[in-house]
PDB file of N, CA and C in Angstrom:
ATOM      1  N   UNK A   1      83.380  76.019  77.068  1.00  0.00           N
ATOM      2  CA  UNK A   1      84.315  77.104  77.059  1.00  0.00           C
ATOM      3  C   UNK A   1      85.705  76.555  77.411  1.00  0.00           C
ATOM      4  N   UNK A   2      86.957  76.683  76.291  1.00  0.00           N
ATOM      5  CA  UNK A   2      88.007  76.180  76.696  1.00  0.00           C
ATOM      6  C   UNK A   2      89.047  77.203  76.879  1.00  0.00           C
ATOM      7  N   UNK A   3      89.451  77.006  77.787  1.00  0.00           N
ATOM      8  CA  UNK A   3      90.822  77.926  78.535  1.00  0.00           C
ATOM      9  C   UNK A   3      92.011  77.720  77.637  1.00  0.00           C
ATOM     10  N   UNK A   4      92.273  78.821  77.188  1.00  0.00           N
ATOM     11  CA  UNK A   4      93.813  79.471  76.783  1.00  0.00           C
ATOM     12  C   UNK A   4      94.863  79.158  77.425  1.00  0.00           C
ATOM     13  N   UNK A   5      96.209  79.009  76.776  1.00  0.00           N
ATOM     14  CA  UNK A   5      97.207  78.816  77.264  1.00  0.00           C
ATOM     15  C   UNK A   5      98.217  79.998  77.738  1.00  0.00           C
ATOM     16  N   UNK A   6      98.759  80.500  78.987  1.00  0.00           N
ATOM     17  CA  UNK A   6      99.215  81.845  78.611  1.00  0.00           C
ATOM     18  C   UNK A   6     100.013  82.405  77.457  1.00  0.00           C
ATOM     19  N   UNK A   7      99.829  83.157  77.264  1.00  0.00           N
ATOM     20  CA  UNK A   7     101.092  83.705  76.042  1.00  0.00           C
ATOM     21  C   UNK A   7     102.443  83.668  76.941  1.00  0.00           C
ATOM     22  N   UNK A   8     104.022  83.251  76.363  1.00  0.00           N
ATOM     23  CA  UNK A   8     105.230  83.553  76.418  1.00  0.00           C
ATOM     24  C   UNK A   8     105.645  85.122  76.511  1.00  0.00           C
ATOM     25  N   UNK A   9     106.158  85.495  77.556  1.00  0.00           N
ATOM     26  CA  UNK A   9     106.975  86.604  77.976  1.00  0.00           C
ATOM     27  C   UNK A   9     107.924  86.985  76.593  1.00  0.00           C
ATOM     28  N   UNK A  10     108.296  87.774  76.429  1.00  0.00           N
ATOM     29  CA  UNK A  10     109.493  87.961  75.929  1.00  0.00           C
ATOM     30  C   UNK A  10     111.139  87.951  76.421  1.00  0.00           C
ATOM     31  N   UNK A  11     112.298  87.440  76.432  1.00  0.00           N
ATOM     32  CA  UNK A  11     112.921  88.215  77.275  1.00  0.00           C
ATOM     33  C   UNK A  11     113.665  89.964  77.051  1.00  0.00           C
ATOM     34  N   UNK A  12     113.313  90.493  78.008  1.00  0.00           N
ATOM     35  CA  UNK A  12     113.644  91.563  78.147  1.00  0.00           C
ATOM     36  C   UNK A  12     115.011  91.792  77.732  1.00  0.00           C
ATOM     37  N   UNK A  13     116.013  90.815  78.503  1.00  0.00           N
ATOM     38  CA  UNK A  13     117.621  91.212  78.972  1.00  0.00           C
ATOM     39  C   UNK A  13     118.215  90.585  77.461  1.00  0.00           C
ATOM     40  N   UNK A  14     117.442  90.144  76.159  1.00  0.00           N
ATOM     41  CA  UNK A  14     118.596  89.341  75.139  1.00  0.00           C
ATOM     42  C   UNK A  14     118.587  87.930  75.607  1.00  0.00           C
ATOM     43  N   UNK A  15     119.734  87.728  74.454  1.00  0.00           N
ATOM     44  CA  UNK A  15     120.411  86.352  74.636  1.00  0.00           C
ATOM     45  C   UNK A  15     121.165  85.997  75.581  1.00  0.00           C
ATOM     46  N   UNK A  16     121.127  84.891  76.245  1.00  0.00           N
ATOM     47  CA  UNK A  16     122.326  84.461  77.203  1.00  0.00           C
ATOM     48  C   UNK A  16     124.046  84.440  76.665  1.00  0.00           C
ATOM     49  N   UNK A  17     124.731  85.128  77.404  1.00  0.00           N
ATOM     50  CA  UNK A  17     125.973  84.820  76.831  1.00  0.00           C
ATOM     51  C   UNK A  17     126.581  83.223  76.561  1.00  0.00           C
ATOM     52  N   UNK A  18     127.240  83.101  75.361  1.00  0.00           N
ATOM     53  CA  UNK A  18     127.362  81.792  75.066  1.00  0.00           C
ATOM     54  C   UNK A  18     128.929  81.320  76.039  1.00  0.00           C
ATOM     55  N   UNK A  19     128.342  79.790  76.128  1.00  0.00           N
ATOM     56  CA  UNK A  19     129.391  79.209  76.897  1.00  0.00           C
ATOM     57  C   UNK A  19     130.726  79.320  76.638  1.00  0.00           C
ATOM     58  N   UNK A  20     131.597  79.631  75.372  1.00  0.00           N
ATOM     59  CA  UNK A  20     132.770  80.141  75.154  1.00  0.00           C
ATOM     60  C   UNK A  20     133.169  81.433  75.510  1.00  0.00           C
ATOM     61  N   UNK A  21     132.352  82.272  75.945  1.00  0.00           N
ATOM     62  CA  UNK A  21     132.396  83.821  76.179  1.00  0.00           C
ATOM     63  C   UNK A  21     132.611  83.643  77.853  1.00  0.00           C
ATOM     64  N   UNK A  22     133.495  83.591  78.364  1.00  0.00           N
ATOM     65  CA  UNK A  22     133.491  83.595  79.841  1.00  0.00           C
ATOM     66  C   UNK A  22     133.752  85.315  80.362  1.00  0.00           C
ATOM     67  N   UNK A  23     133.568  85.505  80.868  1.00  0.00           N
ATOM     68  CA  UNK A  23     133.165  86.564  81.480  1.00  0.00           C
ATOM     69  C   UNK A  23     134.364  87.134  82.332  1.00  0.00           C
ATOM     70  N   UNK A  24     134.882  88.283  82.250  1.00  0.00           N
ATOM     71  CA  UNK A  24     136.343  88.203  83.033  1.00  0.00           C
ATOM     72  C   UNK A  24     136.116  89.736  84.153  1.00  0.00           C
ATOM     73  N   UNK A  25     135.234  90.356  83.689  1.00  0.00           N
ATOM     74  CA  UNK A  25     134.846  91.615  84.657  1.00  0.00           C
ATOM     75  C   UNK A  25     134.940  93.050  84.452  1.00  0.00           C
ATOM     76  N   UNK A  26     135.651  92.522  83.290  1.00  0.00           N
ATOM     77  CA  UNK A  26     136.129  93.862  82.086  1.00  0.00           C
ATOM     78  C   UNK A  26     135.728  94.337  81.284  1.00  0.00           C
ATOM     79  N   UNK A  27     134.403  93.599  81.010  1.00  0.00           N
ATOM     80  CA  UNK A  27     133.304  93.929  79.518  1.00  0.00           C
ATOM     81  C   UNK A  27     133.379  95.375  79.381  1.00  0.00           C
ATOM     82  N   UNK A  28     133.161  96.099  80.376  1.00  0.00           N
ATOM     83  CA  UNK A  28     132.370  97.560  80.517  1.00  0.00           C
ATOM     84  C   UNK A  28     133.366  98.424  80.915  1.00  0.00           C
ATOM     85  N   UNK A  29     135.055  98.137  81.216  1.00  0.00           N
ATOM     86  CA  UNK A  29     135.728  99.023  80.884  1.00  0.00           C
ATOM     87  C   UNK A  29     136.208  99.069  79.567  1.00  0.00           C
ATOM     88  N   UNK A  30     136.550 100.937  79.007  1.00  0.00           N
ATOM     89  CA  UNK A  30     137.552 101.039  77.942  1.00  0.00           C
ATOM     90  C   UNK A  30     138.717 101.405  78.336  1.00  0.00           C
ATOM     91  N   UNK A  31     139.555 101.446  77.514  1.00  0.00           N
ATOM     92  CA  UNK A  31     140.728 101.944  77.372  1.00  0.00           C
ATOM     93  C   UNK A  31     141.062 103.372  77.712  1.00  0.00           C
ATOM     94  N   UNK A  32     140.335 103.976  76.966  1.00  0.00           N
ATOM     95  CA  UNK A  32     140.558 105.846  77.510  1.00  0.00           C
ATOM     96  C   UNK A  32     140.002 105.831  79.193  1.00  0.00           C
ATOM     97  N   UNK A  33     139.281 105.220  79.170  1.00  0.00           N
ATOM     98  CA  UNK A  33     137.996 105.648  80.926  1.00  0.00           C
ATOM     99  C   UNK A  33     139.220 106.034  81.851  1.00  0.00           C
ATOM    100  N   UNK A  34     139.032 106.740  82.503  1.00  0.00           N
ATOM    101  CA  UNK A  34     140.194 107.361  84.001  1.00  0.00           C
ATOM    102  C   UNK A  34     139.414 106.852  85.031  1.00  0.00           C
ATOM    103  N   UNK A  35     139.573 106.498  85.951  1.00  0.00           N
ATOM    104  CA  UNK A  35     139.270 106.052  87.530  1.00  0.00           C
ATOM    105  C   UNK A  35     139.942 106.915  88.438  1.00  0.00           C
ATOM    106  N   UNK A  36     139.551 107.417  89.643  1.00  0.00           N
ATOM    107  CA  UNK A  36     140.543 107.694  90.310  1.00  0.00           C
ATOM    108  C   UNK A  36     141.432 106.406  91.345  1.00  0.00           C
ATOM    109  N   UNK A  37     142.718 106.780  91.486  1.00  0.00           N
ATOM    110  CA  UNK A  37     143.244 106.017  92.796  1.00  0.00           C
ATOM    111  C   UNK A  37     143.447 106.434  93.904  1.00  0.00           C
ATOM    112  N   UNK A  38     142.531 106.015  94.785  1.00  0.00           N
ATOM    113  CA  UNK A  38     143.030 106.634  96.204  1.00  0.00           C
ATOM    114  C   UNK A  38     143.665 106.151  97.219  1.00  0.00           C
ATOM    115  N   UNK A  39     144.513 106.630  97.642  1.00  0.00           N
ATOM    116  CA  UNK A  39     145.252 106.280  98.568  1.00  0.00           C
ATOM    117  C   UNK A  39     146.015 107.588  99.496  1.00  0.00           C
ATOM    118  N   UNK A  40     146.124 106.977 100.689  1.00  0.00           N
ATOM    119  CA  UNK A  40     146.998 108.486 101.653  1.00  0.00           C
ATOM    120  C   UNK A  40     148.195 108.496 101.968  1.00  0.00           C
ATOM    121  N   UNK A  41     148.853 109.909 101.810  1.00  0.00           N
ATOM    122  CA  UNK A  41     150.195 109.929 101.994  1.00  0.00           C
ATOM    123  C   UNK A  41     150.227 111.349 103.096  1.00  0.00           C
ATOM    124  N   UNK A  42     151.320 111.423 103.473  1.00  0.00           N
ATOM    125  CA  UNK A  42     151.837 112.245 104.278  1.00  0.00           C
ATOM    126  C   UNK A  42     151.883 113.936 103.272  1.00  0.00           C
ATOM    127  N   UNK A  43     151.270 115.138 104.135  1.00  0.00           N
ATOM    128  CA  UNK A  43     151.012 116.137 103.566  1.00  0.00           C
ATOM    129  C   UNK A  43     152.344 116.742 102.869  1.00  0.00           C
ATOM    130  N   UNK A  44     153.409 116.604 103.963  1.00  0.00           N
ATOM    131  CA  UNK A  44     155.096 117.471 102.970  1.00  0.00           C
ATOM    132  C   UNK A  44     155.251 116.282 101.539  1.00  0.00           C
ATOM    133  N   UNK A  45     154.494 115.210 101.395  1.00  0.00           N
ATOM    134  CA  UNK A  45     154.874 114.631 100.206  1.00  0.00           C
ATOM    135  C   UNK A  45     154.078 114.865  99.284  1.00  0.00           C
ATOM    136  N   UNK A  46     152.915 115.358  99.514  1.00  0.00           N
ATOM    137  CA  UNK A  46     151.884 115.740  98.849  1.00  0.00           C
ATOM    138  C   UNK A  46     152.342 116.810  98.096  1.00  0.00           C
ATOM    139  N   UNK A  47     152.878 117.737  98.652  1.00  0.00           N
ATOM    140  CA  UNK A  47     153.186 119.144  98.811  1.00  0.00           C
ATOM    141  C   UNK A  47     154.306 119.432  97.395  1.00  0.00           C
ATOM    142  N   UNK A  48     155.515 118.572  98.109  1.00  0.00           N
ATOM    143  CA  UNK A  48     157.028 117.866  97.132  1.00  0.00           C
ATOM    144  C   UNK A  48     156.285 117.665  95.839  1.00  0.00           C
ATOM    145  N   UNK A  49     155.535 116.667  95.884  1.00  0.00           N
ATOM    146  CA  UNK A  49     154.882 116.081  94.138  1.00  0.00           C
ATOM    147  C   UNK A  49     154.536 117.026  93.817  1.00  0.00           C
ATOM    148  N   UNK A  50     153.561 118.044  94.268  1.00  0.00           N
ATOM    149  CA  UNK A  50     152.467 118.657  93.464  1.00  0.00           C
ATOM    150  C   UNK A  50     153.989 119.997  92.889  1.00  0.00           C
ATOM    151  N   UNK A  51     154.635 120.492  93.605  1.00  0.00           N
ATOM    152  CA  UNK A  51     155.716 121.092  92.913  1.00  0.00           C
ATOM    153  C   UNK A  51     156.320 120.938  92.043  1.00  0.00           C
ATOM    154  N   UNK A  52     157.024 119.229  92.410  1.00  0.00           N
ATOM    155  CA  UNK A  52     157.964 118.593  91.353  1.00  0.00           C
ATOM    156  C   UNK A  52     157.019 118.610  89.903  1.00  0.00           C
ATOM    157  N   UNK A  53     156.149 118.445  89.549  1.00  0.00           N
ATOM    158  CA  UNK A  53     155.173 118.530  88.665  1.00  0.00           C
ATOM    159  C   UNK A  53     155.174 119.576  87.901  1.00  0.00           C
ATOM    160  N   UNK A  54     154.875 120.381  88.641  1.00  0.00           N
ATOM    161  CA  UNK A  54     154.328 122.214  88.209  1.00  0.00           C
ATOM    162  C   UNK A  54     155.640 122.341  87.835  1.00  0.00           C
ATOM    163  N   UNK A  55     156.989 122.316  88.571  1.00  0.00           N
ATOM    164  CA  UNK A  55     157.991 123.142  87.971  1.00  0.00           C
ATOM    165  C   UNK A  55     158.942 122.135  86.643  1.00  0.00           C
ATOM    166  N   UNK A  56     158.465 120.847  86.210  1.00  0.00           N
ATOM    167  CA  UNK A  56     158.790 120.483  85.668  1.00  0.00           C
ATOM    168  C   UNK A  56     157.743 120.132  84.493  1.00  0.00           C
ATOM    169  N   UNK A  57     156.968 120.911  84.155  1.00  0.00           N
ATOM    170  CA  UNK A  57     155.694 121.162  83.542  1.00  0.00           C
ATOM    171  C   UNK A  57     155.324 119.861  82.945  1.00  0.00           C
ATOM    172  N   UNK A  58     154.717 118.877  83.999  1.00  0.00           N
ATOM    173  CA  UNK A  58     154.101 118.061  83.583  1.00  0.00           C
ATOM    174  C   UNK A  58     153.056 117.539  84.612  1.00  0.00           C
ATOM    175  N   UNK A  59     152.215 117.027  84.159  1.00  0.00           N
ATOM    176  CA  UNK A  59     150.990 116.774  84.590  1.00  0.00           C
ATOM    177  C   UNK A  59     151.004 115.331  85.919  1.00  0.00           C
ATOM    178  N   UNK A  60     150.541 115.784  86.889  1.00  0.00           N
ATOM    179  CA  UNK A  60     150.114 114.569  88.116  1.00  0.00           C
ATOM    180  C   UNK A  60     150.239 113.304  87.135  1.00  0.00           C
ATOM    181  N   UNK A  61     148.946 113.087  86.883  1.00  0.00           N
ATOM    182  CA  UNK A  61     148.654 112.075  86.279  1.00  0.00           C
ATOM    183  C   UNK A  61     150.157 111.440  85.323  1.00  0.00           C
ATOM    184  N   UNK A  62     150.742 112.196  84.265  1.00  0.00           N
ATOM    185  CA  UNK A  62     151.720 111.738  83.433  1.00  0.00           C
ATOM    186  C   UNK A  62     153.026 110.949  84.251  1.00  0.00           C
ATOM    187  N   UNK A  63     153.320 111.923  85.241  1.00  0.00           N
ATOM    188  CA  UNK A  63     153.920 111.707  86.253  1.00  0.00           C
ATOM    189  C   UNK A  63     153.614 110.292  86.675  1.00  0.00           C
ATOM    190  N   UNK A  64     153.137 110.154  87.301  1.00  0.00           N
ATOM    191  CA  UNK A  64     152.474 108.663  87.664  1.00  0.00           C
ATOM    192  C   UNK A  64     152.531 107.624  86.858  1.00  0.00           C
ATOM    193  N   UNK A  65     152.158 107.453  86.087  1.00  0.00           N
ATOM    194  CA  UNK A  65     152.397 106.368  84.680  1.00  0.00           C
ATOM    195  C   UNK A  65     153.771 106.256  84.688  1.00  0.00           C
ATOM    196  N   UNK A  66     154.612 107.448  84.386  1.00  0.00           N
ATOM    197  CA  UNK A  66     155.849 107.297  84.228  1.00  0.00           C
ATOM    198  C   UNK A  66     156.557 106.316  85.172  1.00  0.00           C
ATOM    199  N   UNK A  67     156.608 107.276  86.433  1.00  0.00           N
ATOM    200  CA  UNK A  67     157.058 106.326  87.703  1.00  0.00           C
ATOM    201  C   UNK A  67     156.730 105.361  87.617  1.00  0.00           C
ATOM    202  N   UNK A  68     155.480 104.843  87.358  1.00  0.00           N
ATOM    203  CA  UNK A  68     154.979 103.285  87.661  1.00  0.00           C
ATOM    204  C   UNK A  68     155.544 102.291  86.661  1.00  0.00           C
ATOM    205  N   UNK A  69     155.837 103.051  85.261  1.00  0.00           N
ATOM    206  CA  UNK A  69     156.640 102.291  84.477  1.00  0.00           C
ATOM    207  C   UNK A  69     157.949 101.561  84.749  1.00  0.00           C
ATOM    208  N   UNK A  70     158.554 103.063  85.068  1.00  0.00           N
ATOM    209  CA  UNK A  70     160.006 102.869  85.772  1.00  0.00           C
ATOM    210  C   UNK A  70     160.233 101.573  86.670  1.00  0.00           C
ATOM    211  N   UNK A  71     159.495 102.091  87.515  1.00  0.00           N
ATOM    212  CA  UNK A  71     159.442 100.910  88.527  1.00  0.00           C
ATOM    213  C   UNK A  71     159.128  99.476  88.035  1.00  0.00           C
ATOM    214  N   UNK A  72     158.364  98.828  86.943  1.00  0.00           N
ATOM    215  CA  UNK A  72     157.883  98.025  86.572  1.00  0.00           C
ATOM    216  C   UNK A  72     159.246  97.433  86.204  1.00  0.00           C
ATOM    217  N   UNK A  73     160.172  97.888  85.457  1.00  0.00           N
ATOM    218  CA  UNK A  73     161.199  98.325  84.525  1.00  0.00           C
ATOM    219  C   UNK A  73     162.560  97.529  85.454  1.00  0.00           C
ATOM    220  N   UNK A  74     162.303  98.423  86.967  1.00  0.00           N
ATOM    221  CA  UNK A  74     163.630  97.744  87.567  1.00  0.00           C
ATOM    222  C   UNK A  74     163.254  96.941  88.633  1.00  0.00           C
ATOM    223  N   UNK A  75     161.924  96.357  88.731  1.00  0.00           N
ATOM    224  CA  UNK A  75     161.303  95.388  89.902  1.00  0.00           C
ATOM    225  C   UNK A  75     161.216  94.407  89.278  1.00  0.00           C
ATOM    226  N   UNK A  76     161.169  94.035  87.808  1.00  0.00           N
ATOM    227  CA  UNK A  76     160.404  93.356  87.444  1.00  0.00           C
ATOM    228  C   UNK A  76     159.045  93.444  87.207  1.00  0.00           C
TER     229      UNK A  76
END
């Protein structure tokens, strides 16, 4: 009676990524995806933005981009 060799697994996970493909941490974000950012500020500034916004009918978020542009713009 002669003993079998086991059978080969399959792999489950695919192919290994190839050595030119380095890996940067970003695979799995897109472009549209939103995150939030958190961070804390003082409540009367909270208060100021969420106005300046509303009465200038534009959105938190738009707001933000903008500024951050700006700033990019005259900081360098």
């Amino acid at each position: 009676m002669a003993l079998e060799a086991p059978k080969k697994r399959t792999n489950p996970k695919g192919e290994p990524p190839k050595a030119t493909e380095t890996p940067s941490g970003q695979e799995n974000t897109k472009k549209g995806d939103t995150l939030p950012i958190n961070f804390k500020t003082d409540a009367e500034f909270v208060k100021e933005w969420r106005v300046y916004c509303v009465v200038n009918d534009i959105s938190q978020i738009d707001q933000f981009k903008k500024m951050f542009e700006f700033y990019k713009k005259q900081h360098g």
